[in-house]
Protein backbone atom coordinates (compact mmCIF):
# COMPACT_ATOMS: atom_id res chain seq x y z
CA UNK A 1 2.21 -8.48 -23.37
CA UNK A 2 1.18 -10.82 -20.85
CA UNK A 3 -1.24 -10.61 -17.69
CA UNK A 4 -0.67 -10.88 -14.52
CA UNK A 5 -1.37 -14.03 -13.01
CA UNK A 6 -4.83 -14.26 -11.93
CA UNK A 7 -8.29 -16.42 -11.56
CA UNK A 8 -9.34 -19.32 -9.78
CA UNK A 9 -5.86 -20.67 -9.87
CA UNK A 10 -4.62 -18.09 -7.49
CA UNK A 11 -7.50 -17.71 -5.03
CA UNK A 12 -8.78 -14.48 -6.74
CA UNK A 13 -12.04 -13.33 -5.44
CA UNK A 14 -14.95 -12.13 -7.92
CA UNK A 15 -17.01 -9.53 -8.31
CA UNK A 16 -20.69 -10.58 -8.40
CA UNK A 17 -23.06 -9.72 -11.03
CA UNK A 18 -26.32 -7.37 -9.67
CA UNK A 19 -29.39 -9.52 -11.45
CA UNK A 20 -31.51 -6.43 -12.21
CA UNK A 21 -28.60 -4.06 -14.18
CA UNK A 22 -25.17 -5.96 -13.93
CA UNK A 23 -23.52 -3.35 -12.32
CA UNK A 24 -21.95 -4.60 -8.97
CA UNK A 25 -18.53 -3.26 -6.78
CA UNK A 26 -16.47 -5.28 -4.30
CA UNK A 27 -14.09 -3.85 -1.93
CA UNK A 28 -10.94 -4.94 -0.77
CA UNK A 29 -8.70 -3.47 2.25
CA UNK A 30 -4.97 -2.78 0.88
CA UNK A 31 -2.45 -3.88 4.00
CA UNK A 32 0.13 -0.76 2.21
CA UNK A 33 -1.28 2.65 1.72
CA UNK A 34 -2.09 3.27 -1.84
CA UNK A 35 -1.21 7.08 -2.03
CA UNK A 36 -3.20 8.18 -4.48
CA UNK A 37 -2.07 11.71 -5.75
CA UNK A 38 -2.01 12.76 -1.86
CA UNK A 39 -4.85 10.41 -0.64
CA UNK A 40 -4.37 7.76 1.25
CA UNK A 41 -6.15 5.12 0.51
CA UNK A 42 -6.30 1.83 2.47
CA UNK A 43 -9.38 0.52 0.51
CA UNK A 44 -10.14 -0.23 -3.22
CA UNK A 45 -13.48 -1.02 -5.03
CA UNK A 46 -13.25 -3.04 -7.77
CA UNK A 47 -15.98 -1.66 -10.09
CA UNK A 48 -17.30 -3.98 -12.60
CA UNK A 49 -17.49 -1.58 -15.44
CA UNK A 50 -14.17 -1.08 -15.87
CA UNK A 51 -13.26 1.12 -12.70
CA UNK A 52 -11.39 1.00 -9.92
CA UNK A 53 -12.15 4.00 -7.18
CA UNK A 54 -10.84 5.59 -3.97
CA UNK A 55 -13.47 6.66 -1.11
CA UNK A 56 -16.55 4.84 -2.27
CA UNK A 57 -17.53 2.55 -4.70
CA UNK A 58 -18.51 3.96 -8.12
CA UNK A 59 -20.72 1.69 -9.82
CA UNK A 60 -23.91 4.12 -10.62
CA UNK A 61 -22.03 5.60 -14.15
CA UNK A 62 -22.30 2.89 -16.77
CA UNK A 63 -21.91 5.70 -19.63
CA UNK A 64 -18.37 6.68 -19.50
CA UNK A 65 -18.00 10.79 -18.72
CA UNK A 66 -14.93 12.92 -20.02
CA UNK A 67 -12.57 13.42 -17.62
CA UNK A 68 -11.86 15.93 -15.29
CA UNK A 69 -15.06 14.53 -13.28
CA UNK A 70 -17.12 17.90 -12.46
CA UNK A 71 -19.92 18.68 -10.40
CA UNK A 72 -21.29 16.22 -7.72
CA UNK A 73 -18.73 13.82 -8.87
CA UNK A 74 -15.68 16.47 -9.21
CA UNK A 75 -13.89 14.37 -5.88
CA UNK A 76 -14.41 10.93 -7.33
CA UNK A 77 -10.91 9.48 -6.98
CA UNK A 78 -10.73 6.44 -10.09
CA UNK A 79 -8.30 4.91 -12.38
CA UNK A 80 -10.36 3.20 -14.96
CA UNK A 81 -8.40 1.05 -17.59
CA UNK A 82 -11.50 0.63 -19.49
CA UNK A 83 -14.99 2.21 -18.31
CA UNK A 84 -18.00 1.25 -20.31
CA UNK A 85 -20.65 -0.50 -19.35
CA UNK A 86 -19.45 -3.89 -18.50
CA UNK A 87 -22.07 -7.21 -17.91
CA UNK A 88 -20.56 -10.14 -16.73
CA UNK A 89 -24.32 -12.01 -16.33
CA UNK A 90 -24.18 -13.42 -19.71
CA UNK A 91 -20.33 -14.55 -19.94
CA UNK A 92 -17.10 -13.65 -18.33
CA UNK A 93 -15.55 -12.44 -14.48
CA UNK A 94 -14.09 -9.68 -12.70
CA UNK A 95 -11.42 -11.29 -10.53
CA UNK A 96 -9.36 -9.19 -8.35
CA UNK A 97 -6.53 -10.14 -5.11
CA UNK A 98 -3.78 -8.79 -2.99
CA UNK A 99 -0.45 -9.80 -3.34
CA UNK A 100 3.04 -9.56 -2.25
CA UNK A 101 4.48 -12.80 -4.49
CA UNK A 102 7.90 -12.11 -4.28
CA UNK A 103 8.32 -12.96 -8.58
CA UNK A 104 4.92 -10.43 -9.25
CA UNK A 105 6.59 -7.86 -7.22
CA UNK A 106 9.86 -8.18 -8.96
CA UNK A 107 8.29 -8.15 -12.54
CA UNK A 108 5.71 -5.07 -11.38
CA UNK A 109 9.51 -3.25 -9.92
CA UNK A 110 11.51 -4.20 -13.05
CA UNK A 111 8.51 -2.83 -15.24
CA UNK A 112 8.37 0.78 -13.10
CA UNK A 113 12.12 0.79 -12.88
CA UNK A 114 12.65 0.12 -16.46
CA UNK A 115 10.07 3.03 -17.60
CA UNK A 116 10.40 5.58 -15.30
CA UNK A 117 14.60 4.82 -14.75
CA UNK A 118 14.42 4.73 -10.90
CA UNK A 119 15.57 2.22 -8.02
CA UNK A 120 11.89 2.46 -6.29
CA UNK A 121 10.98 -1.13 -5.05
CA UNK A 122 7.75 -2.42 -4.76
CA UNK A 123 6.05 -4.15 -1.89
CA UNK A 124 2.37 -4.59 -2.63
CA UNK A 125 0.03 -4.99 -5.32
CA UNK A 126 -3.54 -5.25 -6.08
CA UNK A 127 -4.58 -7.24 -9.20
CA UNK A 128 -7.94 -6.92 -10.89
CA UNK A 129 -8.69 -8.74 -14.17
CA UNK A 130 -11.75 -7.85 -16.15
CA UNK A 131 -11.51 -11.51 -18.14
CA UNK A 132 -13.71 -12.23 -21.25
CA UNK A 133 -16.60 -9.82 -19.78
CA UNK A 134 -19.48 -9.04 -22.26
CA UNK A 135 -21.62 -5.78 -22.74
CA UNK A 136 -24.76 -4.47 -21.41
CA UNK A 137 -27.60 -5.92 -21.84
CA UNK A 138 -26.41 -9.68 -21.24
CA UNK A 139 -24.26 -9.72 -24.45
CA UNK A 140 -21.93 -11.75 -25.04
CA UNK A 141 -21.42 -12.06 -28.81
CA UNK A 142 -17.72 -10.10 -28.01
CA UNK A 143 -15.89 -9.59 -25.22
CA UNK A 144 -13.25 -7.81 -23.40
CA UNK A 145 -9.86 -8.83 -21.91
CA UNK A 146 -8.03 -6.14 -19.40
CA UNK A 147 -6.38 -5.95 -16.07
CA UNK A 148 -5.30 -2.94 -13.74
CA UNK A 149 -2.45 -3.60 -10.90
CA UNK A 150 -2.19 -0.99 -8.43
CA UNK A 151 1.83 -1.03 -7.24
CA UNK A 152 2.90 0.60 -4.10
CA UNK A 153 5.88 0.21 -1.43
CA UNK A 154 3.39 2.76 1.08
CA UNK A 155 4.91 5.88 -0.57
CA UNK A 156 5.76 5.76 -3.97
CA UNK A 157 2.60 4.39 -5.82
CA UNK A 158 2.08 3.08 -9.55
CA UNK A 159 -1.02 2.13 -11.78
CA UNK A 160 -0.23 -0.26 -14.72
CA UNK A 161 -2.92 -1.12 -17.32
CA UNK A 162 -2.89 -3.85 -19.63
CA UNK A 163 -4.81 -5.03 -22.79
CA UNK A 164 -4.64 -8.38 -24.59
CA UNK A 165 -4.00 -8.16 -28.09
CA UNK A 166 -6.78 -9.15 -30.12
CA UNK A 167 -9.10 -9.25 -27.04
CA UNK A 168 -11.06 -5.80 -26.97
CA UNK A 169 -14.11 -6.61 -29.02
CA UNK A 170 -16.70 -4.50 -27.62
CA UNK A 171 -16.59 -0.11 -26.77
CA UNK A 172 -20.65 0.53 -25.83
CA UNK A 173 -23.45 -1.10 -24.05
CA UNK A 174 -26.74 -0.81 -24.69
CA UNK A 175 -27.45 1.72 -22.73
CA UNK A 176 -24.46 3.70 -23.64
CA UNK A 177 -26.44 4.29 -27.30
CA UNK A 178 -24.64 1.17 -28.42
CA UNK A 179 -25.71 -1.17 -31.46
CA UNK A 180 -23.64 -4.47 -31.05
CA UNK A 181 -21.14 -3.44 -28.52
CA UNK A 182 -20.31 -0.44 -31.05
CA UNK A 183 -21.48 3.09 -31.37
CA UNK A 184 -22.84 5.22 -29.01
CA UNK A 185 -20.73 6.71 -25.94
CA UNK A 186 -17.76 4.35 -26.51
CA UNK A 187 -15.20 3.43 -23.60
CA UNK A 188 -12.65 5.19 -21.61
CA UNK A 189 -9.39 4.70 -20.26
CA UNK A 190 -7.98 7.48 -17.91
CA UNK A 191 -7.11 8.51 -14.73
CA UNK A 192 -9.23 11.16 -12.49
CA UNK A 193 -7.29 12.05 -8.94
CA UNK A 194 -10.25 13.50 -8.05
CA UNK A 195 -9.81 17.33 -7.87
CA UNK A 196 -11.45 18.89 -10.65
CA UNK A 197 -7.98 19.64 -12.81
CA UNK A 198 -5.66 16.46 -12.57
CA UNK A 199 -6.30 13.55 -14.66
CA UNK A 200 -4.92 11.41 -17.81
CA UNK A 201 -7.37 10.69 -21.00
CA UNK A 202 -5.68 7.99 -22.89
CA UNK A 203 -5.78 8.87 -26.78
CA UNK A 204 -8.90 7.32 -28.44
CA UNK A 205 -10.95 7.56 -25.17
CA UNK A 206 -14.94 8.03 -25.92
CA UNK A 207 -14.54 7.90 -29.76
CA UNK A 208 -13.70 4.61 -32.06
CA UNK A 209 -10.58 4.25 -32.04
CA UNK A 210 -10.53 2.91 -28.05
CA UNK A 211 -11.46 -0.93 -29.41
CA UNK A 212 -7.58 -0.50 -30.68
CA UNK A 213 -6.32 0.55 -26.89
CA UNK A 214 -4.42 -2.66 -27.04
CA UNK A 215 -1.96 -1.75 -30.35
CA UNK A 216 -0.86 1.48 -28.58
CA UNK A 217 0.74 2.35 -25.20
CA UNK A 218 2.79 5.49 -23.39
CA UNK A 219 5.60 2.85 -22.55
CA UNK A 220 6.78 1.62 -26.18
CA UNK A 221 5.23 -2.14 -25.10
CA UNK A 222 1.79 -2.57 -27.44
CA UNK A 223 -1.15 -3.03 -24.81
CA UNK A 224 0.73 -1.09 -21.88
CA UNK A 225 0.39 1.76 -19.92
CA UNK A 226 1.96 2.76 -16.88
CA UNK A 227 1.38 5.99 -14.98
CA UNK A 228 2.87 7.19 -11.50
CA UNK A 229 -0.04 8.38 -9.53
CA UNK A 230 1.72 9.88 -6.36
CA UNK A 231 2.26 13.37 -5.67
CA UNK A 232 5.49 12.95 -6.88
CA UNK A 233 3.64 12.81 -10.44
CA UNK A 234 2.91 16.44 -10.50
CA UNK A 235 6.40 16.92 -11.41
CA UNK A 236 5.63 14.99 -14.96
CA UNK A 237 2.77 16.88 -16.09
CA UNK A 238 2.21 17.79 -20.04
CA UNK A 239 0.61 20.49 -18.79
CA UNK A 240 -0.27 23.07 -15.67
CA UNK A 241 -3.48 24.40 -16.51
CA UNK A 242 -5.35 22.19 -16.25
CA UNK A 243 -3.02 19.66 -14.96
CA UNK A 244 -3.45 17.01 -17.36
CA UNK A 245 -2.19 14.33 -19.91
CA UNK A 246 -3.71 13.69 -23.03
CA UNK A 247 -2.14 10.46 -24.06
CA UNK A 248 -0.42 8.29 -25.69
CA UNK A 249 3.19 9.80 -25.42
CA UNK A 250 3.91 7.17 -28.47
CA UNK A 251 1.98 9.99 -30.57
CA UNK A 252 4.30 12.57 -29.34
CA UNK A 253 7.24 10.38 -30.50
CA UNK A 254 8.21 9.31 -26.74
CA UNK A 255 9.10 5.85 -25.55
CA UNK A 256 8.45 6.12 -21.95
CA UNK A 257 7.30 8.18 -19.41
CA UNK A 258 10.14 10.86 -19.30
């Protein structure tokens, strides 16, 4: 598995580190509508702990919270490849750009095409790289390694999330009840579209087993996950009630996404 280009190299912005609690958002306007389960959104915030949302930035949780998101956050729109609480101030970045480089459009297509066996094309994506980041409180005896692309042509849209293997150290800040990046409330990785029933829990999520989020996958490639986010998802749903995926599909025997 290999990231997306990203960094300093190729003009990415950063997201900047908040000197009282290390939790900081930056937003960036998408130039193709990112339809996200019926939403339109034409704006992204690129959430330091692990988060990208729809609507509003979503920086206040640091503690990762099961999904479907109830109560006063039940509309929070997110796709978080790995929520926990994230603190760049003693080592690592949170890059993140727009793109429509014609060779990272045509790998992002080939990749959708190949796992979902369809001819959709894509024409925009948004790349955020959570790169070497340490824990909460201004650890950085481990680190993390992870990157979320958002893939649209205006219509059909796409969320890919990728882990480098050997490079999730760390589940649980500090504050999360952690001891040494361990413990506590560990990390999530999931989807919530942000109304109270539709969402995807990746297998491991809040327990353990998460740190090893980069040996498993729902597309047969170790460290990869791709999910259709569009309503045309609704169509590919484990379940109705509530409308939901507990994943991986690799521990139901399945390959790809069909």
């Amino acid at each position: 598995m290999q990231f997306y280009e990203f960094g300093f190299s190729q003009n990415d912005r950063t997201v900047p580190s908040d000197v009282i609690n290390g939790d900081e958002s930056s937003s960036i306007f998408m130039s193709e509508v990112f339809n996200f389960y019926g939403y339109n959104a034409t704006t992204a915030y690129i959430n330091d702990n692990g988060i990208i949302s729809f609507g509003r930035s979503f920086d206040e949780e640091h503690t990762p919270l099961a999904l479907p998101l109830q109560g006063s956050l039940r509309t929070t729109r997110i796709v978080a490849p790995y929520w926990a609480d994230v603190d760049t101030r003693g080592t690592g970045n949170v890059f993140y750009r727009q793109t429509t480089n014609s060779s990272l459009l045509a790998r992002a297509t080939s990749e959708i095409r190949t796992a979902f066996q369809n001819n959709i094309t894509i024409t925009n994506l948004v790349i955020a790289t959570w790169d070497a980041v340490g824990y909460f409180e201004i650890n950085d005896d481990k680190t993390n390694s992870f990157q979320c692309v958002l893939a649209t042509n205006g219509v059909e849209s796409f969320v890919i999330f990728l882990y480098a293997h050997g490079r999730i150290e760390w589940t649980t800040g500090d504050a999360s009840d952690g001891f040494l990046g361990l413990l506590g409330t560990e990390a999530l990785a999931g989807i919530n579209a942000g109304d109270g029933m539709t969402f995807i829990t990746i297998s491991g999520s809040r327990t353990p087993d998460i740190i090893n989020i980069a040996e498993t996958s729902n597309v047969g490639i170790p460290g990869v996950y791709i999910y259709r986010v569009d309503p045309a998802s609704n169509k590919h749903k484990l379940n109705n009630n509530p409308k939901c995926f507990i994943d991986n599909l690799s521990a139901l025997g399945l390959t790809s996404l069909f």
